[in-house]
Protein backbone atom coordinates (compact mmCIF):
# COMPACT_ATOMS: atom_id res chain seq x y z
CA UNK A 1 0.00 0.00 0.00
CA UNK A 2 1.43 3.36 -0.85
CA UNK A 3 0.47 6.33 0.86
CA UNK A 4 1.50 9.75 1.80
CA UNK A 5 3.78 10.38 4.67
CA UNK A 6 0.75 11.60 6.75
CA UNK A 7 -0.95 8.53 5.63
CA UNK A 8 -3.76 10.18 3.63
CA UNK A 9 -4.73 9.29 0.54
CA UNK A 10 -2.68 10.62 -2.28
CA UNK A 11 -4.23 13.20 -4.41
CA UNK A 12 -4.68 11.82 -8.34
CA UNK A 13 -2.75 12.79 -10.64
CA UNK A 14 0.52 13.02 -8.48
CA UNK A 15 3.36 11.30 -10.47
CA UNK A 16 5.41 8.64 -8.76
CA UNK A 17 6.74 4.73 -8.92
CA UNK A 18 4.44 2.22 -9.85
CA UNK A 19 3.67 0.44 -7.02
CA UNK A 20 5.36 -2.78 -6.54
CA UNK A 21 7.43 -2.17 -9.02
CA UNK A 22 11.08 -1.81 -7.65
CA UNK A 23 12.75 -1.67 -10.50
CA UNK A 24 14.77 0.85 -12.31
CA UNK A 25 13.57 2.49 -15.06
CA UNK A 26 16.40 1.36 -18.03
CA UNK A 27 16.59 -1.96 -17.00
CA UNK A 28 15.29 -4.60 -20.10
CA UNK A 29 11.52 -6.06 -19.60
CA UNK A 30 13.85 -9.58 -19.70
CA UNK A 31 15.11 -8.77 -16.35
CA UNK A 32 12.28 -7.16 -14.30
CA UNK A 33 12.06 -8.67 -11.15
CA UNK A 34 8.60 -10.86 -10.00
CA UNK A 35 5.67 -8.37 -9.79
CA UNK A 36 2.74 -8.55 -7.12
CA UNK A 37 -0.90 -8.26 -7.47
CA UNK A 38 -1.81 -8.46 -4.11
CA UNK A 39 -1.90 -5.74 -0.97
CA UNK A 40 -4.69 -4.61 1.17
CA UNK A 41 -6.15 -2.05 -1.29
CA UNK A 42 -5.90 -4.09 -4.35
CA UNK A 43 -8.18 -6.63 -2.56
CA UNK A 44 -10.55 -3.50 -1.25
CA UNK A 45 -11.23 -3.23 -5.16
CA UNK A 46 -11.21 -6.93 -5.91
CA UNK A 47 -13.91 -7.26 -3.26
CA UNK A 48 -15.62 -3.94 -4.80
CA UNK A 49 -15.75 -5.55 -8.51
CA UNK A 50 -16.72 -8.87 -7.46
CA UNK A 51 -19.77 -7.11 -5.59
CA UNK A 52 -20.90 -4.94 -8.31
CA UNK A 53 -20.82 -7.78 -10.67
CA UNK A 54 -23.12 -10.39 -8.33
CA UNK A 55 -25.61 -7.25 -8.42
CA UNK A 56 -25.43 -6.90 -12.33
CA UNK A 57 -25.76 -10.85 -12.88
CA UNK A 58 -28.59 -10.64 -10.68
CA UNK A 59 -30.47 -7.84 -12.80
CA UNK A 60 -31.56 -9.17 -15.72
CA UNK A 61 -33.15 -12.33 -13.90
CA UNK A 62 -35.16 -9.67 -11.84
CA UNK A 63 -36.12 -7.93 -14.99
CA UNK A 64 -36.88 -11.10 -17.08
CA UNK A 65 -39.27 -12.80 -14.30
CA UNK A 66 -40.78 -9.33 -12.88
CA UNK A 67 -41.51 -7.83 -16.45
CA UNK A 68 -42.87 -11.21 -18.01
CA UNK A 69 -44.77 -11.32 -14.17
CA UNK A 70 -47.19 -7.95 -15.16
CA UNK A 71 -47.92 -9.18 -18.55
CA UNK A 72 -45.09 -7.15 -20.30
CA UNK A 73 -43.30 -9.06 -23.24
CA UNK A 74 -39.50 -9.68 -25.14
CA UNK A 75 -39.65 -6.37 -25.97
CA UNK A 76 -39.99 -4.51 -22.81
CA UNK A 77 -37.58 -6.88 -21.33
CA UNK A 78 -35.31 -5.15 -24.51
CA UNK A 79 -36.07 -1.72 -23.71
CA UNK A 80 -35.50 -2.24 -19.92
CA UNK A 81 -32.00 -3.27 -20.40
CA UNK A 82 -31.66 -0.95 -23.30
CA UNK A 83 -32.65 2.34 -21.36
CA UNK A 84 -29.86 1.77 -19.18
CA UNK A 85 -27.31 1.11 -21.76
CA UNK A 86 -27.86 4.05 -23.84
CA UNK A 87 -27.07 6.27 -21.62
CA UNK A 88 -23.75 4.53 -20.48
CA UNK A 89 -22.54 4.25 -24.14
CA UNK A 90 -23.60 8.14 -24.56
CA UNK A 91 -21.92 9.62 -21.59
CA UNK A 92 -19.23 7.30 -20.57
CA UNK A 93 -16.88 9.29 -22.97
CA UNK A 94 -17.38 12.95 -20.96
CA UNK A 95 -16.50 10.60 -17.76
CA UNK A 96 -13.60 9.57 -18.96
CA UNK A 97 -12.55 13.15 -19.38
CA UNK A 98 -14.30 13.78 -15.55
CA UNK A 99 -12.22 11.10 -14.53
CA UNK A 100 -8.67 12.49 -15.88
CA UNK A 101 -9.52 15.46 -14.01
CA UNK A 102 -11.23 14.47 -10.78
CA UNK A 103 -10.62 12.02 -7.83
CA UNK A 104 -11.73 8.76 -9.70
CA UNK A 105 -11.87 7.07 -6.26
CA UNK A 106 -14.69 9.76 -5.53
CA UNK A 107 -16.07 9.97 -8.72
CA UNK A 108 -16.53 6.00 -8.14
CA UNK A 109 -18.52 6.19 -4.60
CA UNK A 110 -20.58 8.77 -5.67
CA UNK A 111 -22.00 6.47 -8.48
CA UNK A 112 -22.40 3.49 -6.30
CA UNK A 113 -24.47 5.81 -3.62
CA UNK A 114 -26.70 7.24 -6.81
CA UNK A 115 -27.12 3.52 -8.09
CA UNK A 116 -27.79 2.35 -4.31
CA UNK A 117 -30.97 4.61 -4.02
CA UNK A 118 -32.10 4.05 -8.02
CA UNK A 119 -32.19 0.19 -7.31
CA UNK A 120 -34.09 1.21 -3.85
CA UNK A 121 -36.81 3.21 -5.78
CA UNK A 122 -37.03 -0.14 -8.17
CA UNK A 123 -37.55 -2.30 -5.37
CA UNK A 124 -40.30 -0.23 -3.80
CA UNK A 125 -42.10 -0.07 -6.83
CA UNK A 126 -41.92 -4.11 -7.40
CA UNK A 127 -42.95 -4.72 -4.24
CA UNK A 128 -45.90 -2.69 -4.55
CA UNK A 129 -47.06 -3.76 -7.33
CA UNK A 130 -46.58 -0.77 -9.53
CA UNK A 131 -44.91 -1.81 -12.34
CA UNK A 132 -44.93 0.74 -15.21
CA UNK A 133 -42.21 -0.07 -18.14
CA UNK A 134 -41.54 3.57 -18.35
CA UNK A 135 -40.44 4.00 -14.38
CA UNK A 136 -38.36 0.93 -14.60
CA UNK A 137 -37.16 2.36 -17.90
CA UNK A 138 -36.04 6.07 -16.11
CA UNK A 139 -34.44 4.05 -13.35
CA UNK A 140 -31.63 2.12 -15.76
CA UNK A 141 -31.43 5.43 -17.28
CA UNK A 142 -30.00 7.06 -13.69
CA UNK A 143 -27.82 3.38 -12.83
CA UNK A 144 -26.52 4.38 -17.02
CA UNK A 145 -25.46 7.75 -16.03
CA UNK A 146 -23.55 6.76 -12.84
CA UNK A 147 -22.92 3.87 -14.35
CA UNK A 148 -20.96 6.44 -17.05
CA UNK A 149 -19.33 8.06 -14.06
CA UNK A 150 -17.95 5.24 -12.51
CA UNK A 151 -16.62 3.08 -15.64
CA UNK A 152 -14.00 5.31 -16.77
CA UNK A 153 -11.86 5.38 -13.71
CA UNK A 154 -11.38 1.61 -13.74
CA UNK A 155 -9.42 1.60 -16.27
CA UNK A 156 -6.48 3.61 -14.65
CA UNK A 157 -7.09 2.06 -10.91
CA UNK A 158 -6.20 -1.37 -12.19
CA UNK A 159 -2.82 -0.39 -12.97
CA UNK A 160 -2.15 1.97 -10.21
CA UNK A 161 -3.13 -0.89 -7.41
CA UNK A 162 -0.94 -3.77 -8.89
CA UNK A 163 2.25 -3.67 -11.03
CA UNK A 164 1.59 -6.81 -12.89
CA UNK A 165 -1.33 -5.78 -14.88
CA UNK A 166 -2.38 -9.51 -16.41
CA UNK A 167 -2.34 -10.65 -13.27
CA UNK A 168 -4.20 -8.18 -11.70
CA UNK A 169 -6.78 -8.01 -14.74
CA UNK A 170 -7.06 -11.82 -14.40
CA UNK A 171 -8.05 -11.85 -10.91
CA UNK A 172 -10.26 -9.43 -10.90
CA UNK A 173 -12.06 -11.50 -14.19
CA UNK A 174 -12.26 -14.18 -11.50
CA UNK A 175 -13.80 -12.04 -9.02
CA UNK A 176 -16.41 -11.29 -11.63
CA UNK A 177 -16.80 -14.53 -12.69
CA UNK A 178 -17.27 -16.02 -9.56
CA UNK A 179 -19.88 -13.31 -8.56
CA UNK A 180 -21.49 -14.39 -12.11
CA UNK A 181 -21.63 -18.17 -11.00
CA UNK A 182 -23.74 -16.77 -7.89
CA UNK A 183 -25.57 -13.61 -8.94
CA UNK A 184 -28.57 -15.39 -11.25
CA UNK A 185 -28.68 -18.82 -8.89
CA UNK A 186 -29.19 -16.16 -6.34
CA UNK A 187 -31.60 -13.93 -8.17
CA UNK A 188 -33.28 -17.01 -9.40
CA UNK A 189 -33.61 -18.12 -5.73
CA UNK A 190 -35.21 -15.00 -4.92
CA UNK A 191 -38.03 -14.44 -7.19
CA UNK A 192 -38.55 -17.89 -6.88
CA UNK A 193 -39.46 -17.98 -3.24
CA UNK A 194 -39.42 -14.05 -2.77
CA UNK A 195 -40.37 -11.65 -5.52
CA UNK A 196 -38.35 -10.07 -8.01
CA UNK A 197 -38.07 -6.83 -5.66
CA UNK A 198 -36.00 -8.83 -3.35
CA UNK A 199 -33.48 -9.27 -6.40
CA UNK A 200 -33.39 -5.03 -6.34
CA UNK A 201 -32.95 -5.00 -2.78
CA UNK A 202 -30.15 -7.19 -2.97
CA UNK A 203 -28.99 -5.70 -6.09
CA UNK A 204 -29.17 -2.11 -3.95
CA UNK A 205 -27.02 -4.29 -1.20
CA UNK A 206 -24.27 -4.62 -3.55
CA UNK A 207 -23.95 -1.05 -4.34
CA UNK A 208 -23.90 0.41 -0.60
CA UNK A 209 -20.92 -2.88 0.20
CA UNK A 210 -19.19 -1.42 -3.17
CA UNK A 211 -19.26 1.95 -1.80
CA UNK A 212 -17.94 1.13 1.40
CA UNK A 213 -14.80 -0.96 0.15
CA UNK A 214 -13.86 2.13 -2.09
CA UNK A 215 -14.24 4.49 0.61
CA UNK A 216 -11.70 2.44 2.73
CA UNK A 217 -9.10 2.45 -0.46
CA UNK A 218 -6.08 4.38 -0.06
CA UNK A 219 -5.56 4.70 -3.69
CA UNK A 220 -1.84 5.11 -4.47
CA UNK A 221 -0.61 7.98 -6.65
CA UNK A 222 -0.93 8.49 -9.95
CA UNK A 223 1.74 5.81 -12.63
CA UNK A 224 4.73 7.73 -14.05
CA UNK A 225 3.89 9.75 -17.21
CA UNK A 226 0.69 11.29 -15.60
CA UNK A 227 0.58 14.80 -16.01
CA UNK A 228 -1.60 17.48 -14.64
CA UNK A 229 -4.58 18.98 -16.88
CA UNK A 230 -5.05 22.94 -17.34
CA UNK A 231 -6.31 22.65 -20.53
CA UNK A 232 -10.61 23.11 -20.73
CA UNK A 233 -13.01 20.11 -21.47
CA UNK A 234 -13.37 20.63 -24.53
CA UNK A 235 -9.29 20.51 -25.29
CA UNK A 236 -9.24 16.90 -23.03
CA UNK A 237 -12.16 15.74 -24.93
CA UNK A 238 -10.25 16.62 -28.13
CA UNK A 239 -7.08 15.06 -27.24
CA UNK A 240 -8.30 11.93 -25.95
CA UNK A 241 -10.01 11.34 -29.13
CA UNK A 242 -6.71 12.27 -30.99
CA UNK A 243 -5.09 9.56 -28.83
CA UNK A 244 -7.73 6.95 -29.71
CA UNK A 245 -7.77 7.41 -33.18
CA UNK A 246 -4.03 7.32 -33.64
CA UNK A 247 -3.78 3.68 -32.73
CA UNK A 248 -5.55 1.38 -35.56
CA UNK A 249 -5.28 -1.89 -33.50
CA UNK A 250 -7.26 -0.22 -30.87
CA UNK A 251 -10.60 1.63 -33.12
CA UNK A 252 -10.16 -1.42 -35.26
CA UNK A 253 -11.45 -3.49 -32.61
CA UNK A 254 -14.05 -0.95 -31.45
CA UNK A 255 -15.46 -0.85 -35.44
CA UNK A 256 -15.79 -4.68 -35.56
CA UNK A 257 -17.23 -5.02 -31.68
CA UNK A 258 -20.10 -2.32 -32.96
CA UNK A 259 -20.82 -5.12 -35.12
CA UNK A 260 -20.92 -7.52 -32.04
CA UNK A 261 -23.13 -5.75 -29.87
CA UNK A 262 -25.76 -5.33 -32.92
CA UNK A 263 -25.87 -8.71 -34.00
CA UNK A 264 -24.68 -10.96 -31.25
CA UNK A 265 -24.24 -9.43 -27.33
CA UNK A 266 -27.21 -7.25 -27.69
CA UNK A 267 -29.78 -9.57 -28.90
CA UNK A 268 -28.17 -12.69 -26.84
CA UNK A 269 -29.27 -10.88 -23.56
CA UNK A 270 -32.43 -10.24 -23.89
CA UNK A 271 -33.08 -13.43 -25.86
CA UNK A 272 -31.75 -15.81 -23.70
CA UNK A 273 -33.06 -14.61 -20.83
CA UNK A 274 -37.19 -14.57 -22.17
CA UNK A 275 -36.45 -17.55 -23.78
CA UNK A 276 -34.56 -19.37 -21.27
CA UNK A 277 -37.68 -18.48 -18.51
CA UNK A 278 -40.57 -19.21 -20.17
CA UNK A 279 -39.15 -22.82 -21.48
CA UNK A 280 -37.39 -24.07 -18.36
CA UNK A 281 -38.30 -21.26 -15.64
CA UNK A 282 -35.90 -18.80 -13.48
CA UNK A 283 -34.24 -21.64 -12.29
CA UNK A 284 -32.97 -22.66 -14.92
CA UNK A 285 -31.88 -19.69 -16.59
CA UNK A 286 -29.95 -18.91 -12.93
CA UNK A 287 -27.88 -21.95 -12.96
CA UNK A 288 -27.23 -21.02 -17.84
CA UNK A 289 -25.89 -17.69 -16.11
CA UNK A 290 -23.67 -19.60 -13.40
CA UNK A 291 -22.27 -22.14 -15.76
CA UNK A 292 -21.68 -19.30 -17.97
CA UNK A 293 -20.16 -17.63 -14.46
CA UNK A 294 -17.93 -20.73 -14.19
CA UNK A 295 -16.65 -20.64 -17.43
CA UNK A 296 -15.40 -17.14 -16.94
CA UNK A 297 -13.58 -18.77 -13.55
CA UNK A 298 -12.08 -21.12 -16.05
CA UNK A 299 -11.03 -18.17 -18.51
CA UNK A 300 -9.55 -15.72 -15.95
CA UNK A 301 -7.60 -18.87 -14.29
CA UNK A 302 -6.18 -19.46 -17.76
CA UNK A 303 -5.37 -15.46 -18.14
CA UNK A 304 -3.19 -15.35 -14.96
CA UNK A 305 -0.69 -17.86 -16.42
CA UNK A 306 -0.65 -17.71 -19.92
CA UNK A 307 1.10 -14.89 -21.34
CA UNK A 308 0.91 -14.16 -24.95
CA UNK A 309 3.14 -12.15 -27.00
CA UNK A 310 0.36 -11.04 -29.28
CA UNK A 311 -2.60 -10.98 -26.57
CA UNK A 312 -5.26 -9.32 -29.18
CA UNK A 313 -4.52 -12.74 -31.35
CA UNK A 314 -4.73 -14.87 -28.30
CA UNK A 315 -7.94 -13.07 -27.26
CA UNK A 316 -9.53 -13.44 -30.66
CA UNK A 317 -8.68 -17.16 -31.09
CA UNK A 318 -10.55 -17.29 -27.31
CA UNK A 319 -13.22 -15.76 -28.62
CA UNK A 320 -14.38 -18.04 -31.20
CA UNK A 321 -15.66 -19.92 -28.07
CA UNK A 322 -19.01 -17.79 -27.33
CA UNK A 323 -20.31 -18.73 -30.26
CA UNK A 324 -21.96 -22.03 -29.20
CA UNK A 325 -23.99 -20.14 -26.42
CA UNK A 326 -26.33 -18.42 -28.71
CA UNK A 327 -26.45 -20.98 -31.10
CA UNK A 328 -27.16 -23.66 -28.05
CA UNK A 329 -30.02 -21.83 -27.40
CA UNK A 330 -30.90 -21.21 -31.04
CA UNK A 331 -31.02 -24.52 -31.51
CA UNK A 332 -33.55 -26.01 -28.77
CA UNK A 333 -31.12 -28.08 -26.73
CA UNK A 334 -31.87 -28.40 -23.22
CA UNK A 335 -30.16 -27.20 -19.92
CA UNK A 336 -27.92 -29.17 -19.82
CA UNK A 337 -26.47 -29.01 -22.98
CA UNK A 338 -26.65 -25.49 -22.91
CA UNK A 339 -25.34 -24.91 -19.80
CA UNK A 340 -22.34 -27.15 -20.93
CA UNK A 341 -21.95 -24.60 -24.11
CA UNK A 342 -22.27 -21.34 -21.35
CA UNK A 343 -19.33 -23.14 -19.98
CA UNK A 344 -16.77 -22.57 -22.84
CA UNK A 345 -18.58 -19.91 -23.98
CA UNK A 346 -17.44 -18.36 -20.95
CA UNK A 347 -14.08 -19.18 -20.86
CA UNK A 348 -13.79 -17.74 -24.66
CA UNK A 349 -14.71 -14.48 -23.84
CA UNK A 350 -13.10 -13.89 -20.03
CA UNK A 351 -9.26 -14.85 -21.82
CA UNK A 352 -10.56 -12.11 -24.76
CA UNK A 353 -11.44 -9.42 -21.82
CA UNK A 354 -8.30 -9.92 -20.14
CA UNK A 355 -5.98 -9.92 -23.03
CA UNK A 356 -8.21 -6.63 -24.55
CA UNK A 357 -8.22 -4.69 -21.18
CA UNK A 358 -4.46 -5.21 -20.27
CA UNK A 359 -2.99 -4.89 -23.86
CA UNK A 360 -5.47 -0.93 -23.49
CA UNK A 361 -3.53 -0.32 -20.22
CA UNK A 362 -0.13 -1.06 -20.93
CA UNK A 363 -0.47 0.31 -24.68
CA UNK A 364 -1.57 3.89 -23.52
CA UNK A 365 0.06 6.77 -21.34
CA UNK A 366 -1.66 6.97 -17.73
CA UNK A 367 -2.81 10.73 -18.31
CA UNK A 368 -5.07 9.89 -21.15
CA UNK A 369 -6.22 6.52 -19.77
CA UNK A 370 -9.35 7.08 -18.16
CA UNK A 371 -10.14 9.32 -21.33
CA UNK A 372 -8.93 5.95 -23.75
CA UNK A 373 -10.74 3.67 -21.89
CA UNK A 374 -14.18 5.99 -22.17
CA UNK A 375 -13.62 6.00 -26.02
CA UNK A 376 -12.79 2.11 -26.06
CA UNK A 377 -16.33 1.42 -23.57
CA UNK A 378 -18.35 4.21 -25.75
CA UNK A 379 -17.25 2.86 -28.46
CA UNK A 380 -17.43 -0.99 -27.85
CA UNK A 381 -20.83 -0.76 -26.12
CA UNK A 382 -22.72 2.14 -28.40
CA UNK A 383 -24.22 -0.32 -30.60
CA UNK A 384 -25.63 -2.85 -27.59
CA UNK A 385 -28.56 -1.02 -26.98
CA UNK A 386 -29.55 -0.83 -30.65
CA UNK A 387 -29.27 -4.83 -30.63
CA UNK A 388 -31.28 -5.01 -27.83
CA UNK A 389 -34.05 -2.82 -28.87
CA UNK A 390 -34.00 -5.03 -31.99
CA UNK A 391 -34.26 -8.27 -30.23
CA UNK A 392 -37.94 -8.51 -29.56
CA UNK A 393 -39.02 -6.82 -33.49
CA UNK A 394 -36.33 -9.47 -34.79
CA UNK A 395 -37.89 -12.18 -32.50
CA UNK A 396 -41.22 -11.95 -33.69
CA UNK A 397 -40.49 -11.63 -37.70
CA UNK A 398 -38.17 -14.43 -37.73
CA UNK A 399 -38.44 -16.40 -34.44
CA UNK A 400 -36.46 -16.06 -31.27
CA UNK A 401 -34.23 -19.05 -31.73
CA UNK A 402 -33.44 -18.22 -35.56
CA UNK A 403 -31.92 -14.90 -34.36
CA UNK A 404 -29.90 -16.39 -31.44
CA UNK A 405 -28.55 -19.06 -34.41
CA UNK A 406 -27.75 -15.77 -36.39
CA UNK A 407 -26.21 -14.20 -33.57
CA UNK A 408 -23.87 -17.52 -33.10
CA UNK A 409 -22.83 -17.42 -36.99
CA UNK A 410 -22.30 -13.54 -36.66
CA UNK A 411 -20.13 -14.31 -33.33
CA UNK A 412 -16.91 -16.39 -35.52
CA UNK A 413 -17.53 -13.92 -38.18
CA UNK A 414 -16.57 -10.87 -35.83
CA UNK A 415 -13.78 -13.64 -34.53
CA UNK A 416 -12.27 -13.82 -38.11
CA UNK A 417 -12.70 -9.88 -38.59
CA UNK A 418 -10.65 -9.23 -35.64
CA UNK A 419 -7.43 -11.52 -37.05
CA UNK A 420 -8.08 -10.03 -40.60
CA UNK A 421 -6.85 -6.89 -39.29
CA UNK A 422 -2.53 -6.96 -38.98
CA UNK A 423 -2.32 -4.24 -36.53
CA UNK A 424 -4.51 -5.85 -34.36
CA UNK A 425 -3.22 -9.22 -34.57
CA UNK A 426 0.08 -8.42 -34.57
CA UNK A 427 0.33 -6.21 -31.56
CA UNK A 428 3.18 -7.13 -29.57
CA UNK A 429 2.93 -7.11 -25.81
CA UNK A 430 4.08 -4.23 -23.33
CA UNK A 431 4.50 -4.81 -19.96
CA UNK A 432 5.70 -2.40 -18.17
CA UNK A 433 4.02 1.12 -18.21
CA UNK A 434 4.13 3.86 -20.86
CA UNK A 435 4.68 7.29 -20.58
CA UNK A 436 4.96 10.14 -23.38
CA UNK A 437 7.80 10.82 -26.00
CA UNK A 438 7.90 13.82 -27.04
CA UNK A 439 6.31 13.16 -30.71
CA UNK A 440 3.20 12.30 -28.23
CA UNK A 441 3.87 8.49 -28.83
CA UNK A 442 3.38 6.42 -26.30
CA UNK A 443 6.82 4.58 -25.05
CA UNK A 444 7.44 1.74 -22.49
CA UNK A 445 8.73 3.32 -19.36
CA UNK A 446 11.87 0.76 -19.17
CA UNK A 447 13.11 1.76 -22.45
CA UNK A 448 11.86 5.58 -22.63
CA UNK A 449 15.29 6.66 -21.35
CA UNK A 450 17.13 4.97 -24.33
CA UNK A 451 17.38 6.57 -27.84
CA UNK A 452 16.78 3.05 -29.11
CA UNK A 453 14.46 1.54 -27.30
CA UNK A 454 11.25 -0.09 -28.71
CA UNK A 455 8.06 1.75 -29.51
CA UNK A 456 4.39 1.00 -29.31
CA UNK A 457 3.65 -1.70 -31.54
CA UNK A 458 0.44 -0.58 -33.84
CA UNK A 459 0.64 2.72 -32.40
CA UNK A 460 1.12 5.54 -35.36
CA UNK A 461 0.95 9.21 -34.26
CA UNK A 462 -2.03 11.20 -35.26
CA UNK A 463 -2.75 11.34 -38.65
């Protein structure tokens, strides 16, 4: 843990050694001694992510069983999950900026508080009995806005908590995962023998224990290569966009994931979930979601000790994986067999988040990160909502499980799209962190000293 002498908690964007690192900065990446994930605030945040996941696993049982409960249909199940999407994707990029700027650790409560009292209101309202698609509708609209808040400073937490990055990426996948293995058994539990306001309560639960583990985080200064903002919004806003744009490997992947969200995560959600219910019941569709949980385990197990050198390649031959989830379902097969296919599914796509989020924070200079990352979730998630708005008109002109066999095709096509692309398959790894050159580059720290010393690979400077 790294703190001030007075043992308060570091203002952001204070530059200093990474911590854990105890290296010095020249020596090669060949000879960098072992790196630790784990001290007392890194597992504050682990416990913090794990939480927030078991509450979003939980959510679209809740909204699947109480929705279908008051006679509403695919569709409003769509919207539901769609009205707090939109906003995420439409604000997360003016959060990133917020978050270069402000105390993310702050920033990051305060969205967990405003979330805590939006899932209270929800709860209220489905215990009651009042359940009116456009309430539910403004609620995920207010958990999308903080939700927009809170995203961005992730990003740049990760690698300020825990010097080896993988690793610390690949535990907190597990942490995730494992909250995904419990969240819908749990929320399946609870509208089973409860009501699907119970699943909001607990949801709300997650959010206030969230809160609490951030607020005790000391969160250590800011990496090497931070520097301090004086320029207006607008100017950050600009730049980080400069900086996305400027590396192909990394809006290549955001172009072909638009394609993703339209025709394969976005209608997969909603799909699965109404179809999933009404065939086998909650039940059922809590333990899909925990195999599909387990399988993430699996993938974020395998993250921690392999360690390609290109990690986007890696990811995208992971990825292939999900494609038998959909299709599964498509296809009529039962539980079993489909919770078997959530399995690898699973394990597909948690390797392809943990080689995509660490090759975004080791690839990109901490005082643009947040702003990076807001482009890279903006960009990667804009198009979800759109699928899922589509999913219940799609549904009912060519049949739910036709779609969800579409959206299992569409999933290796967006596989073989990705390792079309040389500057995404090809990008070699970085481990150690980056900091500025002064053509704006980004440059691993080890080498930044040296006149000859490697530069980002599939980074160009802005066009």
């Amino acid at each position: 843990m790294t703190t001030t002498s007075s043992g308060r908690e570091p203002q952001d964007g204070v530059p200093c050694e990474r911590p854990g690192s105890g290296r010095a900065r020249g020596g090669p990446l060949d000879e960098r001694p072992s790196r630790s994930v784990w001290s007392r605030d890194f597992a504050l945040f682990f416990v913090a992510r794990a939480l927030a996941r078991l509450g979003e696993t939980m959510l679209p049982v809740a909204l699947a069983a109480g929705l279908l409960r008051y006679g509403y249909g695919v569709g409003a199940v769509g919207l539901a999950m769609a009205a707090s999407a939109a906003p995420f994707a439409a604000l997360v990029v003016f959060g990133g900026v917020i978050a270069d700027r402000f105390s993310t650790r702050r920033l990051m409560i305060g969205a967990d508080l405003v979330r805590l009292v939006a899932q209270s209101i929800a709860a209220a309202l489905f215990f009651a009995g009042h359940v009116v698609l456009w309430q539910v509708c403004v609620i995920g609209a207010v958990n999308g806005v903080a939700g927009a808040v809170f995203q961005p400073g992730v990003a740049s937490t990760v690698p300020r908590l825990a010097a080896d990055i993988q690793g610390a990426n690949g535990a907190i996948r597990i942490a995730e995962s494992a909250a995904q293995l419990a969240g819908p058994a749990l929320a399946g539990l609870l509208v089973a023998f409860a009501s699907a306001g119970g699943v909001f309560v607990a949801h709300a639960g997650t959010y206030a224990l969230s809160a609490l583990c951030l607020l005790l985080l000391r969160l250590p200064p800011a990496a090497p290569g931070s520097r301090p903002h004086s320029a207006g919004f607008t100017a950050d806003l600009a730049e980080g966009w400069r900086e996305f744009r400027s590396r192909t490997w990394l809006w290549g992947v955001i172009v072909i994931w638009c394609v993703y969200m339209i025709s394969v995560w976005g209608p997969t959600v909603p799909l699965v979930a109404t179809e999933v219910v009404r065939a086998h019941g909650p039940r059922a569709y809590g333990l899909i979601n925990s195999a599909l949980g387990a399988g993430t385990v699996v993938g974020g197990l395998v993250a921690l000790r392999l360690r390609p050198r290109r990690m986007l390649r890696a990811g995208s031959f992971a990825l292939l994986a999900f494609a038998c989830f959909p299709a599964s379902v498509g296809a009529g097969f039962g539980v079993a067999a489909i919770s078997g296919c959530a399995v690898i599914a699973g394990a597909g796509i948690s390797l392809w988040g943990v080689m995509w989020a660490t090759s975004v924070q080791t690839q990109v200079a901490p005082d643009v990160l947040n702003r990076i990352h807001a482009y890279d979730v903006a960009g990667s998630l804009a198009m979800m909502p759109v699928g899922q708005a589509l999913a219940g008109p799609a549904a009912a002109a060519l049949g739910a499980h036709n779609v969800l066999l579409v959206a299992g095709v569409m999933s290796l096509v967006v596989c073989v799209a990705l390792l079309s692309v040389p500057a995404i398959r090809d990008l070699v790894r970085v481990d150690g962190p980056v900091s500025r050159s002064p053509n704006s580059t980004p440059v691993p720290r080890e080498h930044a000293a040296g006149p000859s010393g490697p530069r980002e690979t599939g980074a160009r400077p802005p066009a």
